[in-house]
PDB file of N, CA and C in Angstrom:
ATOM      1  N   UNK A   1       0.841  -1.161   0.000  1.00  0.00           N
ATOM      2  CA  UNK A   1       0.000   0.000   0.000  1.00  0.00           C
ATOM      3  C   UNK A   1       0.893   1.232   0.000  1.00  0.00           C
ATOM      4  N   UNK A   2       0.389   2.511  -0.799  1.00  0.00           N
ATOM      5  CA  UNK A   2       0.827   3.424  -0.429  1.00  0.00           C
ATOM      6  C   UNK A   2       0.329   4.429  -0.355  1.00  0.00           C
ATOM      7  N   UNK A   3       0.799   5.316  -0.188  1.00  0.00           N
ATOM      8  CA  UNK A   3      -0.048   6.824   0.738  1.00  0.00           C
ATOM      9  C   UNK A   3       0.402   7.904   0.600  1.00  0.00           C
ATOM     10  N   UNK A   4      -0.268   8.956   0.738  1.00  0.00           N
ATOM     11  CA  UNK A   4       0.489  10.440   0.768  1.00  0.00           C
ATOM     12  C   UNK A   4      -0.509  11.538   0.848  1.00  0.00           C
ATOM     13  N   UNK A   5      -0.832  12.280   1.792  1.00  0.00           N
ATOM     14  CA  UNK A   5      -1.075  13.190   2.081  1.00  0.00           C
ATOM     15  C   UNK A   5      -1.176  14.683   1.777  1.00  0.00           C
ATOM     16  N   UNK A   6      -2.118  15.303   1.742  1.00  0.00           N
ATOM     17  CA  UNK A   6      -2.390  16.681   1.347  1.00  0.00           C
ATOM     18  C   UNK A   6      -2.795  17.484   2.200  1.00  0.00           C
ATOM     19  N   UNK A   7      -1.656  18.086   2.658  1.00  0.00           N
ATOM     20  CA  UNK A   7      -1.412  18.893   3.918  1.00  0.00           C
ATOM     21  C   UNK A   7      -2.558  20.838   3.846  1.00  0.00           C
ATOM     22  N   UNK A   8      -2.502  21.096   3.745  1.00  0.00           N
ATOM     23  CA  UNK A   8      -2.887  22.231   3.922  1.00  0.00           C
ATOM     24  C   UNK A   8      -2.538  23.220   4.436  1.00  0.00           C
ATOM     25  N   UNK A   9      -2.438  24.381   4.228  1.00  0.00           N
ATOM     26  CA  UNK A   9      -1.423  25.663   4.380  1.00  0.00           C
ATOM     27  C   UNK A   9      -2.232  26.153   6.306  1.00  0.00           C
ATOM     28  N   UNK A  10      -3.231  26.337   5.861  1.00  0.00           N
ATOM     29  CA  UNK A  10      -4.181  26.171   7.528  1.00  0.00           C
ATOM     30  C   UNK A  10      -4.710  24.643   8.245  1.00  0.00           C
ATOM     31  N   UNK A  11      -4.459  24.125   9.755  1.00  0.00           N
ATOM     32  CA  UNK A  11      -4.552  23.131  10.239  1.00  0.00           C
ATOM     33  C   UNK A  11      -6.275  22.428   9.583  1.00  0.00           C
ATOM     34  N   UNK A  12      -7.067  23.838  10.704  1.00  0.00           N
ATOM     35  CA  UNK A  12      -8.519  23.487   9.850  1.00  0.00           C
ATOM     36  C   UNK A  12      -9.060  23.389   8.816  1.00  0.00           C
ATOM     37  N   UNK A  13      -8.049  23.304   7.952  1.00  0.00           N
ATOM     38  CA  UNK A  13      -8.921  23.660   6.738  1.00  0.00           C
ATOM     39  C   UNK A  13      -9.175  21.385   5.929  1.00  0.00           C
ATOM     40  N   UNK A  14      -9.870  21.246   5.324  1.00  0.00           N
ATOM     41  CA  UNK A  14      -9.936  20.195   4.421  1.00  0.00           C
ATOM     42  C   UNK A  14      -8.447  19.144   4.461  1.00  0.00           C
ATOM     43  N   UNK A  15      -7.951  17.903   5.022  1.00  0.00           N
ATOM     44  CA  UNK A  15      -6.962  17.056   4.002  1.00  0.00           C
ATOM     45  C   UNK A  15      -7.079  15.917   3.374  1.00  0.00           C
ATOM     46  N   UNK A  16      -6.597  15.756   2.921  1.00  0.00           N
ATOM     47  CA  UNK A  16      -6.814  14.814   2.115  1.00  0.00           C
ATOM     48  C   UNK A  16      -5.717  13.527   1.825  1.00  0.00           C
ATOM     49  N   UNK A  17      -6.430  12.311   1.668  1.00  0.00           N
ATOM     50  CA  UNK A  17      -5.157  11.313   2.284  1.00  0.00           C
ATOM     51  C   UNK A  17      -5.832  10.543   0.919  1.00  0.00           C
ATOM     52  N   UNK A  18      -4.590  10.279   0.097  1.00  0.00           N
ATOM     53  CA  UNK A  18      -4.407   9.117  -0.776  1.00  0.00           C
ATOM     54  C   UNK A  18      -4.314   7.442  -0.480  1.00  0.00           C
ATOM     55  N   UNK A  19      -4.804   6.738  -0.597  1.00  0.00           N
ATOM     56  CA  UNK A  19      -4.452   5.799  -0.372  1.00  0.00           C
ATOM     57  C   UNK A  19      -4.541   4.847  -1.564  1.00  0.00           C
ATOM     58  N   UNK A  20      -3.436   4.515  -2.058  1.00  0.00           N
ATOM     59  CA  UNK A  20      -3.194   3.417  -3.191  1.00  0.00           C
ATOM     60  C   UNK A  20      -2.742   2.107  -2.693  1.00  0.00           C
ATOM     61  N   UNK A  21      -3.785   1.202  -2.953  1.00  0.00           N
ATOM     62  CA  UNK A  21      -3.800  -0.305  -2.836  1.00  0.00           C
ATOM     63  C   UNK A  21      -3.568  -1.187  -4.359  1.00  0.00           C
ATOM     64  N   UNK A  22      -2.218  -2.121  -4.682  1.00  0.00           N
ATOM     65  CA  UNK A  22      -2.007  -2.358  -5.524  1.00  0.00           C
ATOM     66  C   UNK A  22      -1.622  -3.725  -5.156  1.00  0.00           C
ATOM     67  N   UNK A  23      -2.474  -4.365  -6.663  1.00  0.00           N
ATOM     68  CA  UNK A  23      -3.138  -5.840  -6.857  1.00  0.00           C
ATOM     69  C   UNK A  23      -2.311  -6.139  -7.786  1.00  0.00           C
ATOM     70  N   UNK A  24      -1.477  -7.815  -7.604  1.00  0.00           N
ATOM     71  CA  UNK A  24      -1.129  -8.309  -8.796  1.00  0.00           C
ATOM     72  C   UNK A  24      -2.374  -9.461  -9.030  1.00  0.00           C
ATOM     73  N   UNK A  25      -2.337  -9.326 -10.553  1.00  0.00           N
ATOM     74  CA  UNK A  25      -3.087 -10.700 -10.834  1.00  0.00           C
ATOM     75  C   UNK A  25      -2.828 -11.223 -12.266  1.00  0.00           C
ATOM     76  N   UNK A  26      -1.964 -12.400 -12.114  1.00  0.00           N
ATOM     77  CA  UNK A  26      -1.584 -12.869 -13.563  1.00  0.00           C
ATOM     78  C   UNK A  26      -0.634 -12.197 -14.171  1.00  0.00           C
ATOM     79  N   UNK A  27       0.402 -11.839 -13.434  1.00  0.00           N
ATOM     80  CA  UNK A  27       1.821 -10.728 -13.939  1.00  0.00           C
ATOM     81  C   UNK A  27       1.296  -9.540 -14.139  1.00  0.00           C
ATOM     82  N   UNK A  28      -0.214  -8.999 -13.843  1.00  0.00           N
ATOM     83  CA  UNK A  28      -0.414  -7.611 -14.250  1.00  0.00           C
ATOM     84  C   UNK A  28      -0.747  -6.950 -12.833  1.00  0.00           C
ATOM     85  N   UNK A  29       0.100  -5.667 -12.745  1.00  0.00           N
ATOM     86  CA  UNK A  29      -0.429  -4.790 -11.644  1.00  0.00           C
ATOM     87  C   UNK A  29      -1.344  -3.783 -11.948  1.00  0.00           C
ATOM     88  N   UNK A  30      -2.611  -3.767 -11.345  1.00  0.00           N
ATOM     89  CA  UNK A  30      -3.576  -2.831 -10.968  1.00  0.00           C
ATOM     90  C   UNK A  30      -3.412  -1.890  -9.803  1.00  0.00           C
ATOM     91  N   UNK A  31      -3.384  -0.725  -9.560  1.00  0.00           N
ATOM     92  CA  UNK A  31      -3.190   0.095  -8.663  1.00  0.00           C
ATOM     93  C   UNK A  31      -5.069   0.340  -8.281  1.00  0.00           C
ATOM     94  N   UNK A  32      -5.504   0.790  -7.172  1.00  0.00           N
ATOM     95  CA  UNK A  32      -6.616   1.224  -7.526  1.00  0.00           C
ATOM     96  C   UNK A  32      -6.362   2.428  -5.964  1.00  0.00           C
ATOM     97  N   UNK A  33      -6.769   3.414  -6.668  1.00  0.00           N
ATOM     98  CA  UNK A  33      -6.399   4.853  -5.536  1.00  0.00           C
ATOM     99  C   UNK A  33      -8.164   5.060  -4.563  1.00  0.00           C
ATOM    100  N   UNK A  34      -8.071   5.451  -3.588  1.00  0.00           N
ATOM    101  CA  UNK A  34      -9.389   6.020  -2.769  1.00  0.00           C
ATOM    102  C   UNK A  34      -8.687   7.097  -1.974  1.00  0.00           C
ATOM    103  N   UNK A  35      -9.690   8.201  -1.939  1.00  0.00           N
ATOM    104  CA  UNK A  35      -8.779   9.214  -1.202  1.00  0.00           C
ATOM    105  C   UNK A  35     -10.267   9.686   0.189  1.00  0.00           C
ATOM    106  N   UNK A  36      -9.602  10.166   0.914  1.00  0.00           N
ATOM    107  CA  UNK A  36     -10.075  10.283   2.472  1.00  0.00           C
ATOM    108  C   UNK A  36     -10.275  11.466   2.641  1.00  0.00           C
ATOM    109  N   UNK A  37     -11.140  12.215   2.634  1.00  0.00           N
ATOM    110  CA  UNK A  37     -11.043  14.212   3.536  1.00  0.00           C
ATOM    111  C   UNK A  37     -11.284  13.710   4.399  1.00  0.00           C
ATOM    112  N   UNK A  38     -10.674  14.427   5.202  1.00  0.00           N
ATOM    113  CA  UNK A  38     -10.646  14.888   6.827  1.00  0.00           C
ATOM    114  C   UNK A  38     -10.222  16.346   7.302  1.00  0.00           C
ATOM    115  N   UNK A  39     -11.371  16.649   8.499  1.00  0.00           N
ATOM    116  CA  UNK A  39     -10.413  18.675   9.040  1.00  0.00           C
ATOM    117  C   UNK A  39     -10.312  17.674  10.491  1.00  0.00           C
ATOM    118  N   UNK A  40      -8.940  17.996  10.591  1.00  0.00           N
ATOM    119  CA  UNK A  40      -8.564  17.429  12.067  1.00  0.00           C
ATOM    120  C   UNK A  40      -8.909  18.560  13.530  1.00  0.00           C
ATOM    121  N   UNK A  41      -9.071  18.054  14.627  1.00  0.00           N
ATOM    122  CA  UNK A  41      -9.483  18.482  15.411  1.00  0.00           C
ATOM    123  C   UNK A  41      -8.917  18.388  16.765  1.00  0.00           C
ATOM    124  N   UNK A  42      -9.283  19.281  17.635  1.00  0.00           N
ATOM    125  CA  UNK A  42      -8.248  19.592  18.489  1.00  0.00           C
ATOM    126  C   UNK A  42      -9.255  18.672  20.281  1.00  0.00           C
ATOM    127  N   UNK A  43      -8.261  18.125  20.803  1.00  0.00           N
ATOM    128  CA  UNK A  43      -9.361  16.944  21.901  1.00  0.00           C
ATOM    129  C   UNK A  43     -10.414  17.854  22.450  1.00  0.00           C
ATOM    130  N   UNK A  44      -9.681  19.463  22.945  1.00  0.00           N
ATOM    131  CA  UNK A  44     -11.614  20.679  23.255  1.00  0.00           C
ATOM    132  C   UNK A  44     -12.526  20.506  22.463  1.00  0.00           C
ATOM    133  N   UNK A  45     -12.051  20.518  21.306  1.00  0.00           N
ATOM    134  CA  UNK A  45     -13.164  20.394  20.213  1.00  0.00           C
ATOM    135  C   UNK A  45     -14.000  18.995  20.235  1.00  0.00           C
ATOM    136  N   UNK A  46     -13.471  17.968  20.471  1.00  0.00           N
ATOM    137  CA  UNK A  46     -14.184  16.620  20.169  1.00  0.00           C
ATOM    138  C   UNK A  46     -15.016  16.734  21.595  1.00  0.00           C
ATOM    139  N   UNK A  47     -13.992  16.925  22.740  1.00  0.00           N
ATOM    140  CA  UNK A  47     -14.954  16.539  24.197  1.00  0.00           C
ATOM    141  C   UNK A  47     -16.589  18.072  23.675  1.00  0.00           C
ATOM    142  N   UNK A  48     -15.975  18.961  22.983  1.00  0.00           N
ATOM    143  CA  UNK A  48     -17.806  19.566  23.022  1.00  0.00           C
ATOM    144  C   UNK A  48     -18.513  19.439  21.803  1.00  0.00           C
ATOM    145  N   UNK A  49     -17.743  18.518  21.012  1.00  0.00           N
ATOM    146  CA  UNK A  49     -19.002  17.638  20.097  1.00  0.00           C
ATOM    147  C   UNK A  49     -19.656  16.702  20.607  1.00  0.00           C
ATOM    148  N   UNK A  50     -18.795  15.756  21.502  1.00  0.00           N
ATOM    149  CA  UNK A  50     -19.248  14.947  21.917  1.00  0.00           C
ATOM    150  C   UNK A  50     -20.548  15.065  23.126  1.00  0.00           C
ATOM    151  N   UNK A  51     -20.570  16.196  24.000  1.00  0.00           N
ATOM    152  CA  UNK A  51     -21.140  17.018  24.678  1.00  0.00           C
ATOM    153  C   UNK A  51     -22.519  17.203  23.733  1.00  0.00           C
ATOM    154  N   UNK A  52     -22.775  18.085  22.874  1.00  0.00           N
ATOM    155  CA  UNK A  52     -23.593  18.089  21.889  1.00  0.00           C
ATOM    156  C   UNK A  52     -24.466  16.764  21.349  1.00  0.00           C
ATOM    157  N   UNK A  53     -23.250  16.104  21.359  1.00  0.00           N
ATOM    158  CA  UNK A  53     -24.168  14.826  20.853  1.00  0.00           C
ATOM    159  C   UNK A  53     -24.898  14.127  21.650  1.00  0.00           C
ATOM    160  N   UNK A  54     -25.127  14.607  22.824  1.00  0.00           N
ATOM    161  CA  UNK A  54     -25.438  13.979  24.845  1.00  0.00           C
ATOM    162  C   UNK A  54     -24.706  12.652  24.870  1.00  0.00           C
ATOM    163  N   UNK A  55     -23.235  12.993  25.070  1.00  0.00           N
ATOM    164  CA  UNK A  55     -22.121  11.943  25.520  1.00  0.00           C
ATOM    165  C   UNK A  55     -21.302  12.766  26.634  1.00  0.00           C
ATOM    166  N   UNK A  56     -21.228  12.157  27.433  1.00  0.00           N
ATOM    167  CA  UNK A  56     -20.250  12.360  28.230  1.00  0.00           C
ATOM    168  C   UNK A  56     -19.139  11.824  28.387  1.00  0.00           C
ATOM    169  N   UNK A  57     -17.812  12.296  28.504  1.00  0.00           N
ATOM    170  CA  UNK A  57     -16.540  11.069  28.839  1.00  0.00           C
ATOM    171  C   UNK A  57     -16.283  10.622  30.071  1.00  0.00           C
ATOM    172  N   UNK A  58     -16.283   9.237  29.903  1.00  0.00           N
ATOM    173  CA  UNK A  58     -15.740   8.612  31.150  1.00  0.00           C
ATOM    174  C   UNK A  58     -14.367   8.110  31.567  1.00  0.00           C
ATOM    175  N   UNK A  59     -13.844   8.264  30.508  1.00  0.00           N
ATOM    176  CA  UNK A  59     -12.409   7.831  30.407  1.00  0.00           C
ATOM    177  C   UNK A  59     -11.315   8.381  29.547  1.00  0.00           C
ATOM    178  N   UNK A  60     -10.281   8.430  29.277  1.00  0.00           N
ATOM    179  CA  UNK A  60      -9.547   8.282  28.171  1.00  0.00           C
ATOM    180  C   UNK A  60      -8.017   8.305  28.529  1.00  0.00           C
ATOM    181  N   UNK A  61      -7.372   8.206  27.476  1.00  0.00           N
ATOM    182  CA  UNK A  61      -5.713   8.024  27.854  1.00  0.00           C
ATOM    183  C   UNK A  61      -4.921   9.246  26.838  1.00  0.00           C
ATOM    184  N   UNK A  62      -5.617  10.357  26.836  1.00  0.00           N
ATOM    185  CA  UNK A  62      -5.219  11.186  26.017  1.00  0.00           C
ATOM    186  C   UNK A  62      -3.857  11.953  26.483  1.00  0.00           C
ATOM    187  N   UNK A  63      -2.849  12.106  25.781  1.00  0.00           N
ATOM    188  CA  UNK A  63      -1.689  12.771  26.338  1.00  0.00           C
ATOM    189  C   UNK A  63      -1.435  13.531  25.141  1.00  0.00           C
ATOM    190  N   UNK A  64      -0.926  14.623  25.699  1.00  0.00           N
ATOM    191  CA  UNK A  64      -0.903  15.561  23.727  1.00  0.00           C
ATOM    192  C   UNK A  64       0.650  15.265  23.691  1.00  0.00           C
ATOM    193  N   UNK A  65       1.307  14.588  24.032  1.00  0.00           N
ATOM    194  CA  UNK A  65       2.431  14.124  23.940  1.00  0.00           C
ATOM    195  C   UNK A  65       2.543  12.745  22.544  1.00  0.00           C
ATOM    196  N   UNK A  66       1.717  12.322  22.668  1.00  0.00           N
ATOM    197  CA  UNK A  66       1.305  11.262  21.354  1.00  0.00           C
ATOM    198  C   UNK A  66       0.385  11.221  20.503  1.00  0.00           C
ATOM    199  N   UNK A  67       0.088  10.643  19.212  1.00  0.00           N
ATOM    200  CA  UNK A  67      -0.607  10.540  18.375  1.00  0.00           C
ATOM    201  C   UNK A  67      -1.579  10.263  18.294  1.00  0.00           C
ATOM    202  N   UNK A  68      -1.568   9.335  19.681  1.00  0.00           N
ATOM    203  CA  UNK A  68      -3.328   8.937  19.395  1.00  0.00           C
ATOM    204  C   UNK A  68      -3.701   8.539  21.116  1.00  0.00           C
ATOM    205  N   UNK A  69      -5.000   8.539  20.653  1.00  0.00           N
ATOM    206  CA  UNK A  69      -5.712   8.136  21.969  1.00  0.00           C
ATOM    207  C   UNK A  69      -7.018   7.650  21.834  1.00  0.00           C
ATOM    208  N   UNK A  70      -7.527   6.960  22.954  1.00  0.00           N
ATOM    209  CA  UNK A  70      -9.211   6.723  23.393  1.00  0.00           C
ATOM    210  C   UNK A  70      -9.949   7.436  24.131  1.00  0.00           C
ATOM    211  N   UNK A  71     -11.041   7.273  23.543  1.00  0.00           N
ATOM    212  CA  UNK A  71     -12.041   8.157  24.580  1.00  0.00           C
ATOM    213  C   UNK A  71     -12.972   7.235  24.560  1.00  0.00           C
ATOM    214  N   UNK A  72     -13.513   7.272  26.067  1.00  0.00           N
ATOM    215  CA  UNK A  72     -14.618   6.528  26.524  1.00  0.00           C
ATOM    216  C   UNK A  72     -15.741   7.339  26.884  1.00  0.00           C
ATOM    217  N   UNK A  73     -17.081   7.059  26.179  1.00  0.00           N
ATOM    218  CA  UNK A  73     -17.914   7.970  26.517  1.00  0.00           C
ATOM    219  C   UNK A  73     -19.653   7.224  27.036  1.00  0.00           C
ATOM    220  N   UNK A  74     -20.064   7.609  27.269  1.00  0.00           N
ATOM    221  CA  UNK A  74     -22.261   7.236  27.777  1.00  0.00           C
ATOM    222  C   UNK A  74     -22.814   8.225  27.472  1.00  0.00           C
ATOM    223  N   UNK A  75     -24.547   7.659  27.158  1.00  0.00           N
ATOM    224  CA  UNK A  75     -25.472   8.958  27.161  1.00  0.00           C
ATOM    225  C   UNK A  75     -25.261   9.616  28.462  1.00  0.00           C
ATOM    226  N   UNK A  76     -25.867  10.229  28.068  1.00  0.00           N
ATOM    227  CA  UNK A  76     -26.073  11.550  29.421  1.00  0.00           C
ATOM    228  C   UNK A  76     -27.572  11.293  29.691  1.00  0.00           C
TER     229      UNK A  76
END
């Protein structure tokens, strides 16, 4: 697989992620591309969507020190 990204000059604004998955079949390669938008978001922002959506968090392991994290959430 391969990949590559379309960064954007502003954080919020639209990106866009390539992703090319390539098939052999019978000595012939097929590539076939799908691409992803996403506006990334900042964890204030998700905990008051999530708020909005009547979720509350009960958990998570968020550290802005790393890439990723969980959030655990219930109705309200």
């Amino acid at each position: 697989m391969l990949y590559a990204w379309e960064v954007p000059d502003r954080l919020g604004d639209e990106h866009v992620a390539h992703l090319v998955f390539v098939f052999e079949t019978g000595g012939r390669i097929e590539p076939h591309e799908y691409q992803i938008t996403f506006r990334p978001f900042s964890i204030s922002e998700l905990r008051a969507r999530l708020e909005l959506a009547g979720l509350r968090e009960v958990d998570t392991d968020f550290d802005a020190s790393r890439d990723r994290y969980a959030v655990v959430t219930v109705a309200t």
